[in-house]
N, C-alpha and C. Protein backbone atom coordinates (compact mmCIF):
# COMPACT_ATOMS: atom_id res chain seq x y z
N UNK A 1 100.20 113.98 95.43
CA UNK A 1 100.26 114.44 94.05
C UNK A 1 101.58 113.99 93.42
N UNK A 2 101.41 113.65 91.96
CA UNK A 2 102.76 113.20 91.74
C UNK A 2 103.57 114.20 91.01
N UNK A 3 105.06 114.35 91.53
CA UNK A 3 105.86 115.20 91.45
C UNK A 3 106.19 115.79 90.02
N UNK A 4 105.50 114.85 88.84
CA UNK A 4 106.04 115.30 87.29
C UNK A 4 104.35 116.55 87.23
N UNK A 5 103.75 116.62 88.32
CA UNK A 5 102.88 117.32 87.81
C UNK A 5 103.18 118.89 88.34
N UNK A 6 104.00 119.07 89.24
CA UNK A 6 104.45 120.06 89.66
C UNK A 6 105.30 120.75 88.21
N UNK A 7 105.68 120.33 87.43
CA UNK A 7 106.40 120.64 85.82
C UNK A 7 105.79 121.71 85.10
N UNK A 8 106.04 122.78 84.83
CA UNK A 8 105.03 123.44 84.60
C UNK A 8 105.22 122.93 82.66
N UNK A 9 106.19 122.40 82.04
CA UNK A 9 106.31 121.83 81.06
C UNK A 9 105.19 120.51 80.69
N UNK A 10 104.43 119.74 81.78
CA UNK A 10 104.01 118.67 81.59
C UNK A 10 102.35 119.83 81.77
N UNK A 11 102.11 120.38 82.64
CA UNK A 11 101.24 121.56 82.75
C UNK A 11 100.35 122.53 81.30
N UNK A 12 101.77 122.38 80.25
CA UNK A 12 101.20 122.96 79.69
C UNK A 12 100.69 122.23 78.63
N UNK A 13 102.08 120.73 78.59
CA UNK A 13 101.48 119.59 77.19
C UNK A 13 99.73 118.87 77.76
N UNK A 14 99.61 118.76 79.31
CA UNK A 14 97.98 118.58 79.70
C UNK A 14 97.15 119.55 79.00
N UNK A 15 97.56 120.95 79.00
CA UNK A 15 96.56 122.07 78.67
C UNK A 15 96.37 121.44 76.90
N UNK A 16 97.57 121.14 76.36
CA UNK A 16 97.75 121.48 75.12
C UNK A 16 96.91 120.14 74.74
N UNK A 17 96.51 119.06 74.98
CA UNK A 17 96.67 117.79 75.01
C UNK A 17 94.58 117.85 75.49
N UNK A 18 94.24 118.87 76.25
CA UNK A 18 92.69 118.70 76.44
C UNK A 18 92.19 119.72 75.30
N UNK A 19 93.05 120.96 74.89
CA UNK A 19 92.65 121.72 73.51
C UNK A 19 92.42 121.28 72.37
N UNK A 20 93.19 120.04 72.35
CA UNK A 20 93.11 119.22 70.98
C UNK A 20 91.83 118.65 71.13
N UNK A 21 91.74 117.56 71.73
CA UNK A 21 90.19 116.42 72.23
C UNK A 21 89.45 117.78 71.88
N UNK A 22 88.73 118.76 72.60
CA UNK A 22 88.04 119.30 72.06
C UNK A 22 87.94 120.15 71.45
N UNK A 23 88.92 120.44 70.87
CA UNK A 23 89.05 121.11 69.22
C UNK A 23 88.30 120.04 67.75
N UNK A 24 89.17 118.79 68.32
CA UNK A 24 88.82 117.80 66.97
C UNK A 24 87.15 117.15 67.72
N UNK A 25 86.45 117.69 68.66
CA UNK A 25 85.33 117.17 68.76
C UNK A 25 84.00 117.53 67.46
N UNK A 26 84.60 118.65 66.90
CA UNK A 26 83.92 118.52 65.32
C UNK A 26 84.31 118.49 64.06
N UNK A 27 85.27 117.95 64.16
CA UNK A 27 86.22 116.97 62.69
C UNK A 27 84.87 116.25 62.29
N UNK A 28 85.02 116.32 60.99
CA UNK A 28 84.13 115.25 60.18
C UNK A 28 83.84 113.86 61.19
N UNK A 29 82.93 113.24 61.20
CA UNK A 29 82.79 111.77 61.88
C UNK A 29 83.52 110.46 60.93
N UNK A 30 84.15 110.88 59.33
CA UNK A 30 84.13 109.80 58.61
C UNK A 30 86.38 110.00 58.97
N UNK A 31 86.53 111.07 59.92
CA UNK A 31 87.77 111.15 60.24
C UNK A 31 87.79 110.64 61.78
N UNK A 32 87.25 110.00 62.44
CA UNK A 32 87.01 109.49 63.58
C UNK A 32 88.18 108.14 63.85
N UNK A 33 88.29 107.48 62.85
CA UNK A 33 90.07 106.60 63.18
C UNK A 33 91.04 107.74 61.91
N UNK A 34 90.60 108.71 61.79
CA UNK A 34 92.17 109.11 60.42
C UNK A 34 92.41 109.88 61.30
N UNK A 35 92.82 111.06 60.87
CA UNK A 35 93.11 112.58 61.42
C UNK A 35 93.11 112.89 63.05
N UNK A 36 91.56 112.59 63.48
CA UNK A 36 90.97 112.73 64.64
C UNK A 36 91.69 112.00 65.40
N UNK A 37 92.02 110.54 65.50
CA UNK A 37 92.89 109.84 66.23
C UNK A 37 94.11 109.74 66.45
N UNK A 38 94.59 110.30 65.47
CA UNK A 38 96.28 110.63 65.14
C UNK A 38 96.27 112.08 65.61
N UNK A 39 95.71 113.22 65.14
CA UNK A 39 96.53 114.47 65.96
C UNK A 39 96.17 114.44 68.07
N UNK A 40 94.85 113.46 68.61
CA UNK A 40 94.95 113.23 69.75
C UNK A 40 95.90 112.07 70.39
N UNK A 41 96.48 111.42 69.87
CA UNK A 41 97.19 110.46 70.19
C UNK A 41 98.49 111.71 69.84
N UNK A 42 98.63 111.92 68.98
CA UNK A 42 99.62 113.12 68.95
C UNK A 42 100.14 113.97 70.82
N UNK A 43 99.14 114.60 70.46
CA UNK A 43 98.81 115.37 71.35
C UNK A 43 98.65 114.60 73.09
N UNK A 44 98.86 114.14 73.28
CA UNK A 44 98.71 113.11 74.42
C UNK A 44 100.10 112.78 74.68
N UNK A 45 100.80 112.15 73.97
CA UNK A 45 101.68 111.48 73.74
C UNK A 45 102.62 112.81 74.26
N UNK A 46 102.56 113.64 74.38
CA UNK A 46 103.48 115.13 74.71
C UNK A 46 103.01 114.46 75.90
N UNK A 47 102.26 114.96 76.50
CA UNK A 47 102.27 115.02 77.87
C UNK A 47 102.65 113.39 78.61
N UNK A 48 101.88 112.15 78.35
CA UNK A 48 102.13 111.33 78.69
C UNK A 48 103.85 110.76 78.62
N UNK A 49 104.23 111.23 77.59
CA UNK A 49 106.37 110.97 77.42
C UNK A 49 106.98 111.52 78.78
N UNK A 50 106.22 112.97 79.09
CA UNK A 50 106.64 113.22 79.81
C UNK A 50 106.55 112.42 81.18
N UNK A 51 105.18 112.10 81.29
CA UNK A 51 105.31 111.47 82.74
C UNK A 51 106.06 109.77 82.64
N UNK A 52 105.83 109.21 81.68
CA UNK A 52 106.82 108.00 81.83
C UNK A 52 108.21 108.41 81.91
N UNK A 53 109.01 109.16 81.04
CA UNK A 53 110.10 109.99 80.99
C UNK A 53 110.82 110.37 82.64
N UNK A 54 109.74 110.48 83.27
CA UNK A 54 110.05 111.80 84.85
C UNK A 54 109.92 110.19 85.68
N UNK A 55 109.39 109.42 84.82
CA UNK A 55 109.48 108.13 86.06
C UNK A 55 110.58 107.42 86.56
N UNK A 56 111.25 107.44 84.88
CA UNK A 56 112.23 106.68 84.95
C UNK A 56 113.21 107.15 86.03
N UNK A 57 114.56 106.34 86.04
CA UNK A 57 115.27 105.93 87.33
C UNK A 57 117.20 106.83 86.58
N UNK A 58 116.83 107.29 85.65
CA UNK A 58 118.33 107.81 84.79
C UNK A 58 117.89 109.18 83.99
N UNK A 59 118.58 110.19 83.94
CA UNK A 59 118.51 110.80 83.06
C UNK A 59 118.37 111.10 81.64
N UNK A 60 119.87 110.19 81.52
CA UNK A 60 119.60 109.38 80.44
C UNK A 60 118.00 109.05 79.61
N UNK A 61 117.55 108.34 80.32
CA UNK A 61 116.12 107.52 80.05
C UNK A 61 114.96 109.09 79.82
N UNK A 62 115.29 109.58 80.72
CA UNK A 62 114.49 111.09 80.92
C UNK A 62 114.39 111.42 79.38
N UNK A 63 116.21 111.58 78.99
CA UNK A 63 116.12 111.98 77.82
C UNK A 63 115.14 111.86 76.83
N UNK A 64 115.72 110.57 76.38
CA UNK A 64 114.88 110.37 75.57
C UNK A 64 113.51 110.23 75.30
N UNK A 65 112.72 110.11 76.22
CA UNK A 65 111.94 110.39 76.59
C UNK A 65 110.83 111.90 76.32
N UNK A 66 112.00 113.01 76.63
CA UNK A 66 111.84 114.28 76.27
C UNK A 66 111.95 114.22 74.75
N UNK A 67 112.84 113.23 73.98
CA UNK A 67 112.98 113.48 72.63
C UNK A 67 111.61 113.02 72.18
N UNK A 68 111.06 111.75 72.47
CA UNK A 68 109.94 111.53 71.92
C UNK A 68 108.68 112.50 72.48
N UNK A 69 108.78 113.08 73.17
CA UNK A 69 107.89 114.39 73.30
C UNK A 69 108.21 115.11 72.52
N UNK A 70 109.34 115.67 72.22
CA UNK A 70 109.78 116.80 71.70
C UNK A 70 108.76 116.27 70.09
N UNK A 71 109.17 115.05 69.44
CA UNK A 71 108.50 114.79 67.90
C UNK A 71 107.11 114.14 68.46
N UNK A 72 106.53 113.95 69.08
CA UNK A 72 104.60 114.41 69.35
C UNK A 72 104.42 115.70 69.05
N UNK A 73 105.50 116.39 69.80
CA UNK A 73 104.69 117.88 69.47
C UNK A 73 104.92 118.52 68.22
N UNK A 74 105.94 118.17 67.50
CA UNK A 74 105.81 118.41 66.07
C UNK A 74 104.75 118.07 65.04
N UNK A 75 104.79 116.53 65.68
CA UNK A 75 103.46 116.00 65.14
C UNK A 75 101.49 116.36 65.01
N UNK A 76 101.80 117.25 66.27
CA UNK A 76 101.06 117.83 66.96
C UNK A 76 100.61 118.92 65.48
N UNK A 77 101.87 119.62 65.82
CA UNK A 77 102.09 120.90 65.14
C UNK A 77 101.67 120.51 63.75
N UNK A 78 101.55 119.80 62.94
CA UNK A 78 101.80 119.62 61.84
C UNK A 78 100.20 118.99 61.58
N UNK A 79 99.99 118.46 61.88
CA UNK A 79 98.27 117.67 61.89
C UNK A 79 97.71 119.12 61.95
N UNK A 80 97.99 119.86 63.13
CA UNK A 80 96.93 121.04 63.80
C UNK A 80 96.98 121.98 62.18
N UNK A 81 98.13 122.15 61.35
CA UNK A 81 97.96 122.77 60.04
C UNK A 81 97.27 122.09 59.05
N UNK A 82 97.59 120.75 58.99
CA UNK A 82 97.03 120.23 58.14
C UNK A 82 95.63 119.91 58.29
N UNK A 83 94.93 120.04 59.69
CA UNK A 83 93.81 120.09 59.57
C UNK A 83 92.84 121.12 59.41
N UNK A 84 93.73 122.72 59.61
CA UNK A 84 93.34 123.47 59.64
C UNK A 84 93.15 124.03 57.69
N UNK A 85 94.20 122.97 56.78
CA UNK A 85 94.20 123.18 55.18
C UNK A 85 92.83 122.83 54.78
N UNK A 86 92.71 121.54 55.51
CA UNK A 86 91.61 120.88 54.91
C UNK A 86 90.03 121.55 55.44
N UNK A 87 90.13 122.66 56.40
CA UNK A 87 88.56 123.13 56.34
C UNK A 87 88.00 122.53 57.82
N UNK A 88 88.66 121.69 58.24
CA UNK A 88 88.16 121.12 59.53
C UNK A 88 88.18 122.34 61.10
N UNK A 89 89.04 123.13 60.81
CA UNK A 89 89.33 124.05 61.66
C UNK A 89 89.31 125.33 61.42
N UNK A 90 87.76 126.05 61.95
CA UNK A 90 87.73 127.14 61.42
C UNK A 90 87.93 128.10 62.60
N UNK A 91 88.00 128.22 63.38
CA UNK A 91 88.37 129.01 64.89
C UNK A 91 90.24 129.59 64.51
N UNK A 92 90.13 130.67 64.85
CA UNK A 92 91.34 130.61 65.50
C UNK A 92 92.28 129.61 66.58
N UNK A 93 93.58 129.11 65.84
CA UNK A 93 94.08 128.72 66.43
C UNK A 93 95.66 129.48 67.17
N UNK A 94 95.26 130.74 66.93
CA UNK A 94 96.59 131.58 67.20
C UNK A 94 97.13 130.74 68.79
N UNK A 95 96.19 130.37 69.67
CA UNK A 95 96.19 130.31 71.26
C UNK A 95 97.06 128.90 71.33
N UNK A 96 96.95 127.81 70.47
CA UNK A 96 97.13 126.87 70.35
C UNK A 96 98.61 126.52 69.85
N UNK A 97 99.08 127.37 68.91
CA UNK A 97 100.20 127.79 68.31
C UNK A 97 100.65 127.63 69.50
N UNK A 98 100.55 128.85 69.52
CA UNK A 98 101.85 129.94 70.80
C UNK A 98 102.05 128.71 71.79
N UNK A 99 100.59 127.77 72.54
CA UNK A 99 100.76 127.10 73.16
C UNK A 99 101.57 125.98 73.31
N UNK A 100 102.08 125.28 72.05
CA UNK A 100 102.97 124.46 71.39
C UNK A 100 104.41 125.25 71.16
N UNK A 101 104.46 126.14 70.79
CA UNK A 101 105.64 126.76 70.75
C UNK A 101 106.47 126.88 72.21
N UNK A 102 105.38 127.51 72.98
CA UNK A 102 106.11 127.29 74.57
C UNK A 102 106.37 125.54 74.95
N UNK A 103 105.82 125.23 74.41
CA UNK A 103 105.86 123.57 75.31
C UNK A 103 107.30 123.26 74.62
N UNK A 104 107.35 123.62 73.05
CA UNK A 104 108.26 123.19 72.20
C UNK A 104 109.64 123.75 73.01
N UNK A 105 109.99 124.95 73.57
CA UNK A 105 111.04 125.91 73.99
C UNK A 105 111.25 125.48 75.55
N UNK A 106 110.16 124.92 76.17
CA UNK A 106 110.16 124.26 77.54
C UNK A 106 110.63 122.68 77.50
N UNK A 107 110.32 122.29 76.46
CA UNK A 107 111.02 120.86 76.39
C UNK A 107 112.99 121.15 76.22
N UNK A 108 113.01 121.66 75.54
CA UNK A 108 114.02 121.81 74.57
C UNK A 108 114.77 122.14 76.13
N UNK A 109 114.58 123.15 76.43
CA UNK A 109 115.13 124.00 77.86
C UNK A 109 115.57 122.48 79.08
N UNK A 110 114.53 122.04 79.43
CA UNK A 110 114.09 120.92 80.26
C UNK A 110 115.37 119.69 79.57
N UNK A 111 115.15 119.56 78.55
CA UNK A 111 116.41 118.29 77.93
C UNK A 111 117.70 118.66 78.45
N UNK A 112 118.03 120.29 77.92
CA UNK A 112 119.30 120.28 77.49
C UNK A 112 119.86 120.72 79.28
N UNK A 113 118.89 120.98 80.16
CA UNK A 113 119.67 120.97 81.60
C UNK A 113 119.41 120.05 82.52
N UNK A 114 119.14 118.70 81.74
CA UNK A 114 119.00 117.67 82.48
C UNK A 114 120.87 117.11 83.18
């Protein structure tokens, strides 16, 4: 098993990262390259930073790494409202929030005691 999965930070951008895919599995179809592809590439991009990030050979490199996670998940954050303005998202997303908020406070944590 590889060791960035033991993270419980990379643990939760996976959780956060399969909520999206099927959250946006009923977005309009005429948002299928707009919205739909951008908040999952969003959303991916958290978790995947991390594992290129944990590969690298420097901290350093880690860093930044964590930084470009850190703005996916904003990005994240920000699509998940804006799709929720436009009518596409009618469920509660309270679970999803909170879920981003921890990833957001676990990154942040994870950077600054590298």
């Amino acid at each position: 098993m590889a060791k960035y999965k033991n993270l419980v930070v990379w643990q939760k951008a996976n959780e956060l990262a399969l909520r999206i895919y099927k959250l946006t599995e009923d977005f309009p179809k005429t948002e299928v390259y707009g919205i739909t592809q951008q908040i999952r590439r969003a959303a991916l991009s958290v978790a995947t930073n991390i594992v290129e990030g944990y590969s690298r050979r420097t901290k350093a490199e880690l860093s930044r790494f964590i930084d470009i996670a850190r703005g996916s998940l904003a990005e994240t954050e920000y699509l998940l409202e804006f799709s929720q303005s436009l009518g596409y998202i009618n469920s509660d997303i309270s679970e999803i929030a909170s879920l981003i908020e921890d990833i957001g406070k676990l990154l942040w944590n994870f950077q600054k005691n590298l």
